[in-house]
N, C-alpha and C. Protein backbone atom coordinates (compact mmCIF):
# COMPACT_ATOMS: atom_id res chain seq x y z
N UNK A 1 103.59 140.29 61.32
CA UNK A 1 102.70 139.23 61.76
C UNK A 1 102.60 138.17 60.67
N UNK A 2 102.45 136.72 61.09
CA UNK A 2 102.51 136.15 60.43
C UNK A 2 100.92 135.67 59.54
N UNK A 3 100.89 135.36 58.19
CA UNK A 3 99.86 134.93 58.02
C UNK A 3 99.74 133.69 57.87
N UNK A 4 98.44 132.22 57.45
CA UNK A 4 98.13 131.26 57.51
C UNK A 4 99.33 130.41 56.15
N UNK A 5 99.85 131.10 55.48
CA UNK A 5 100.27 131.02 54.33
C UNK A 5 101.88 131.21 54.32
N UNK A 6 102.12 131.82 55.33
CA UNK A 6 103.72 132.20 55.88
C UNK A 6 104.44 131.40 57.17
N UNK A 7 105.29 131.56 56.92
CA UNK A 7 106.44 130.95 58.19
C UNK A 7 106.22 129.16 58.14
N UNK A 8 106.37 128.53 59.22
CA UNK A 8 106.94 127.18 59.58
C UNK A 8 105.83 126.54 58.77
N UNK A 9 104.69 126.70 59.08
CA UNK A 9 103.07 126.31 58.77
C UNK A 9 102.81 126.34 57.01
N UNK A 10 103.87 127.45 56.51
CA UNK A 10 103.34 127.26 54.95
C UNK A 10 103.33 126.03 54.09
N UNK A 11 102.33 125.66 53.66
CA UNK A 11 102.48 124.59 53.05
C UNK A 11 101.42 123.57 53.28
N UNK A 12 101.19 123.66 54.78
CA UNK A 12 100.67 122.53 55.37
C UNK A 12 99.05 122.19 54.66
N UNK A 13 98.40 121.27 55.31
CA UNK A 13 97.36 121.17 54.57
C UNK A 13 96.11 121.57 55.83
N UNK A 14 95.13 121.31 56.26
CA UNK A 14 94.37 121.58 56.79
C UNK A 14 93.86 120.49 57.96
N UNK A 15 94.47 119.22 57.31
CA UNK A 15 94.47 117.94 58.11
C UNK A 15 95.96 117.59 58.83
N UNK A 16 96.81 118.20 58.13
CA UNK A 16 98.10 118.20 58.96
C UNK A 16 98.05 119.13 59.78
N UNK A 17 97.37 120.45 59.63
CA UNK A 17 97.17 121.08 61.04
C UNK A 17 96.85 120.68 61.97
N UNK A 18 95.78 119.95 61.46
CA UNK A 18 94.77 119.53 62.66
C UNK A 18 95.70 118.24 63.65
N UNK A 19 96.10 117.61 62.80
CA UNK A 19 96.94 116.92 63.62
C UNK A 19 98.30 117.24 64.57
N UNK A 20 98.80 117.99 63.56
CA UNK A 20 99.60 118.91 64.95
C UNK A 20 98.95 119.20 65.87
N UNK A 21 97.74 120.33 65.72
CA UNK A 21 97.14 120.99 66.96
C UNK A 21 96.91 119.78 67.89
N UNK A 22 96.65 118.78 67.48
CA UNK A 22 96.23 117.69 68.51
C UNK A 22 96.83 117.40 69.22
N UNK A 23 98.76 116.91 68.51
CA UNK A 23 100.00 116.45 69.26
C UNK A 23 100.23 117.74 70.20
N UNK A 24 100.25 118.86 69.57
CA UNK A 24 100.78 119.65 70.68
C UNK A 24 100.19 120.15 71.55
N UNK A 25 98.58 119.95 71.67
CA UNK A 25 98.09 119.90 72.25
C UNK A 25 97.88 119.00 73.85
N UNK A 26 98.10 117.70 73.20
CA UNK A 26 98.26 116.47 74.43
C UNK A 26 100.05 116.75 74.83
N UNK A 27 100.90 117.66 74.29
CA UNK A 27 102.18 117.62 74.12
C UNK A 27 101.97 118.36 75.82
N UNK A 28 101.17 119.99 75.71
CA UNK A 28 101.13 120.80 77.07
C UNK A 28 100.54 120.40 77.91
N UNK A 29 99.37 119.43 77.86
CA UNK A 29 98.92 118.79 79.13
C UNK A 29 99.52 117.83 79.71
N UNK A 30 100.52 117.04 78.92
CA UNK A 30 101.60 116.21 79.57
C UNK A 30 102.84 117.19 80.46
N UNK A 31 103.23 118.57 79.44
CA UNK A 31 104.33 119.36 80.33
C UNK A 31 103.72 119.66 81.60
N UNK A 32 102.51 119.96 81.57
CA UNK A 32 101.78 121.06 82.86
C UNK A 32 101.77 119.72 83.93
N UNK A 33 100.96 118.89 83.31
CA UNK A 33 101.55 117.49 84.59
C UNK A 33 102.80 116.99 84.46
N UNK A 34 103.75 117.50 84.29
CA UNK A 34 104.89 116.77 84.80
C UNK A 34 104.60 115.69 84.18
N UNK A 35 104.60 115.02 83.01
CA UNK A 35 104.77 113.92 82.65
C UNK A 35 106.21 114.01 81.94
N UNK A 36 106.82 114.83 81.23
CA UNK A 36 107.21 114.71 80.38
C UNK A 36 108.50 114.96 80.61
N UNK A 37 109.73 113.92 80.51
CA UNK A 37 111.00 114.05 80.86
C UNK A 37 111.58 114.55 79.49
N UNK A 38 113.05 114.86 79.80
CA UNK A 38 114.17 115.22 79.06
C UNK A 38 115.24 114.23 79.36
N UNK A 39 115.79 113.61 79.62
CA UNK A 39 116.89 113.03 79.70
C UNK A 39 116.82 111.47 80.00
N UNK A 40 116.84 110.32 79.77
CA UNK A 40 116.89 109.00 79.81
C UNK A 40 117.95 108.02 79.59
N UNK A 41 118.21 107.40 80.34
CA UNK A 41 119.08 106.61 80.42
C UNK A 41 118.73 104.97 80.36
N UNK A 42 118.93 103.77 79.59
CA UNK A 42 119.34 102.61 80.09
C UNK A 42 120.57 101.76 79.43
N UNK A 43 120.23 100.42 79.69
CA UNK A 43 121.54 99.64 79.39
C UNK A 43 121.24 98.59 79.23
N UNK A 44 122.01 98.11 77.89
CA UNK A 44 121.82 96.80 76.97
C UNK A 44 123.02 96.15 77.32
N UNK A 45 123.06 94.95 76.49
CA UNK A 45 123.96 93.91 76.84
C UNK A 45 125.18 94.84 76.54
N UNK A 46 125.26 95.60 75.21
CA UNK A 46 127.16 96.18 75.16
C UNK A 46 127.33 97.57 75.98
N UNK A 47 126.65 97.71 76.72
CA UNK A 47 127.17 99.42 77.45
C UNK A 47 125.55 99.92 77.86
N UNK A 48 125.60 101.08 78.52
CA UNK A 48 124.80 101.93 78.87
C UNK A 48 124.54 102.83 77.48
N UNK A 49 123.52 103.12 77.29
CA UNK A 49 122.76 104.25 76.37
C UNK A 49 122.36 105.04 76.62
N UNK A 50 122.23 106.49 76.81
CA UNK A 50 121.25 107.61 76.96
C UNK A 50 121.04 108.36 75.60
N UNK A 51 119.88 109.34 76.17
CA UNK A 51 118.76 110.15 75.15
C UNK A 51 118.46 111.00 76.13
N UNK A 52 118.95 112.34 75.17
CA UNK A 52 118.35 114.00 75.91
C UNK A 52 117.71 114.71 74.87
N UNK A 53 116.55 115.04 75.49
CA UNK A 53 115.46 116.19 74.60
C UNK A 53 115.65 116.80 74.85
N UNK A 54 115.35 118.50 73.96
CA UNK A 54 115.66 119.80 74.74
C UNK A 54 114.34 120.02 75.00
N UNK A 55 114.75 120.32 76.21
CA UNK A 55 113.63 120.80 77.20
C UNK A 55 113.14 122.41 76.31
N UNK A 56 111.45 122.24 76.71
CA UNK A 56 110.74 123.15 76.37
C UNK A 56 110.34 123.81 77.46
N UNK A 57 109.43 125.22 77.43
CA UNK A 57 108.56 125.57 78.50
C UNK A 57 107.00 125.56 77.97
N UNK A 58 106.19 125.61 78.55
CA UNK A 58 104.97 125.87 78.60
C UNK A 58 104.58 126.94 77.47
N UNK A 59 105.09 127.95 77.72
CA UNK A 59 104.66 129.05 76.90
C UNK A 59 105.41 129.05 75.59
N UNK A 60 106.28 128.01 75.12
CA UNK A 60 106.78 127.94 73.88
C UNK A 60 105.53 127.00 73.60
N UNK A 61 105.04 126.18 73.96
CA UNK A 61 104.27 124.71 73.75
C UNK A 61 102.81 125.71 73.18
N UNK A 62 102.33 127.07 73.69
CA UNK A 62 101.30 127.86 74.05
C UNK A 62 101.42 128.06 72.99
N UNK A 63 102.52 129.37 72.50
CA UNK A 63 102.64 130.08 71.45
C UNK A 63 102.57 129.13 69.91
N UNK A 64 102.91 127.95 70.20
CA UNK A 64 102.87 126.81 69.14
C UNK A 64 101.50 126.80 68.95
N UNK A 65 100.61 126.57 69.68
CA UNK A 65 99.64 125.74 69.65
C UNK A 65 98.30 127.40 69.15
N UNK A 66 98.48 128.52 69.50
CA UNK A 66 98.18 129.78 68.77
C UNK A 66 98.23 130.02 67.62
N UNK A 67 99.45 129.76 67.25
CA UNK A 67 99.99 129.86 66.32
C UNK A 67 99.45 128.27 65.09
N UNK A 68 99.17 127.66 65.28
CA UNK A 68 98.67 126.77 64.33
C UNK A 68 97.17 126.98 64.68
N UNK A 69 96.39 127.26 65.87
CA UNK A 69 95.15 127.82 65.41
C UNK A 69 94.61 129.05 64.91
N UNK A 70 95.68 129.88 64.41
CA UNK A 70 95.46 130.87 63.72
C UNK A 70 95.26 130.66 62.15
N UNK A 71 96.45 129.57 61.96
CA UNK A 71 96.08 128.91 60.71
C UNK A 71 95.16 128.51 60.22
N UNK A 72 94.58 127.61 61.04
CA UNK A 72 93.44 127.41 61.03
C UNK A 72 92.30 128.07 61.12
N UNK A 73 92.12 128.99 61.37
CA UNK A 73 91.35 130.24 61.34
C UNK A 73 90.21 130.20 62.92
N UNK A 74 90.57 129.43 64.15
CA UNK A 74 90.34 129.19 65.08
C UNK A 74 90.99 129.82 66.12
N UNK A 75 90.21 130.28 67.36
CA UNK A 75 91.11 130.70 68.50
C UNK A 75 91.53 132.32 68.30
N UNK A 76 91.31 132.92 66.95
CA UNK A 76 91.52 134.48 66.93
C UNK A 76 90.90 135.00 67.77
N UNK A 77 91.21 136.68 67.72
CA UNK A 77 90.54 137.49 68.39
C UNK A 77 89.30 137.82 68.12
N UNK A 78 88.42 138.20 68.64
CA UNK A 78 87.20 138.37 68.69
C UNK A 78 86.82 139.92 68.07
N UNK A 79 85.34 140.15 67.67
CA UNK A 79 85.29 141.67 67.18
C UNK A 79 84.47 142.38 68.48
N UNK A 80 85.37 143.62 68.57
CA UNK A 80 83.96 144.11 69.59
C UNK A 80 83.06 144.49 69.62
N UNK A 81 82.18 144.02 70.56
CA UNK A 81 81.16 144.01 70.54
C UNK A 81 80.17 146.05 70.78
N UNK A 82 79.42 145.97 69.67
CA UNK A 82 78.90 147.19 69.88
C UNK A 82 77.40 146.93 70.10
N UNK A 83 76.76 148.04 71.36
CA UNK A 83 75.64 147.76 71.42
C UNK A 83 74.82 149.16 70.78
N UNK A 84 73.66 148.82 69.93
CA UNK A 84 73.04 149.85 69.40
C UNK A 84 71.70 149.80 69.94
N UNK A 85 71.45 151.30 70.18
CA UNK A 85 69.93 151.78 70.90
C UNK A 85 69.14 152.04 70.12
């Protein structure tokens, strides 16, 4: 398992998290509506141009967005709850 200090995220600062979490955040509510293409095409005066993104899914966009609020120390699991008599 990874910690706040390990993998892609090491390094980062606490305000660059936050700003990721944000982008990739507005990143899955654009995939889930269908906003968000992969492939584009137009054409300038010398020829036609295109641009292809690799397509993502949802649950890569998810696991991203977990995964930097873990860093952040947000969005973990919870402790359970014990009730005493």
């Amino acid at each position: 398992m990874q910690t706040p200090n390990s993998g892609i995220l090491a390094g980062m600062s606490r305000v660059q998290l936050q700003a990721m979490l944000t982008q990739a955040q507005a990143a899955l509510i654009e995939l889930q509506m269908g906003k968000k293409g992969v492939s584009f095409s137009y054409t300038q005066g010398d020829g036609t141009r295109s641009v292809s993104y690799q397509p993502t899914s949802i649950a890569d966009v998810s696991a991203l967005i977990m995964q930097i609020q873990r860093a952040l120390g947000i969005g973990g699991r919870r402790r359970r709850v014990r009730f005493r008599y």
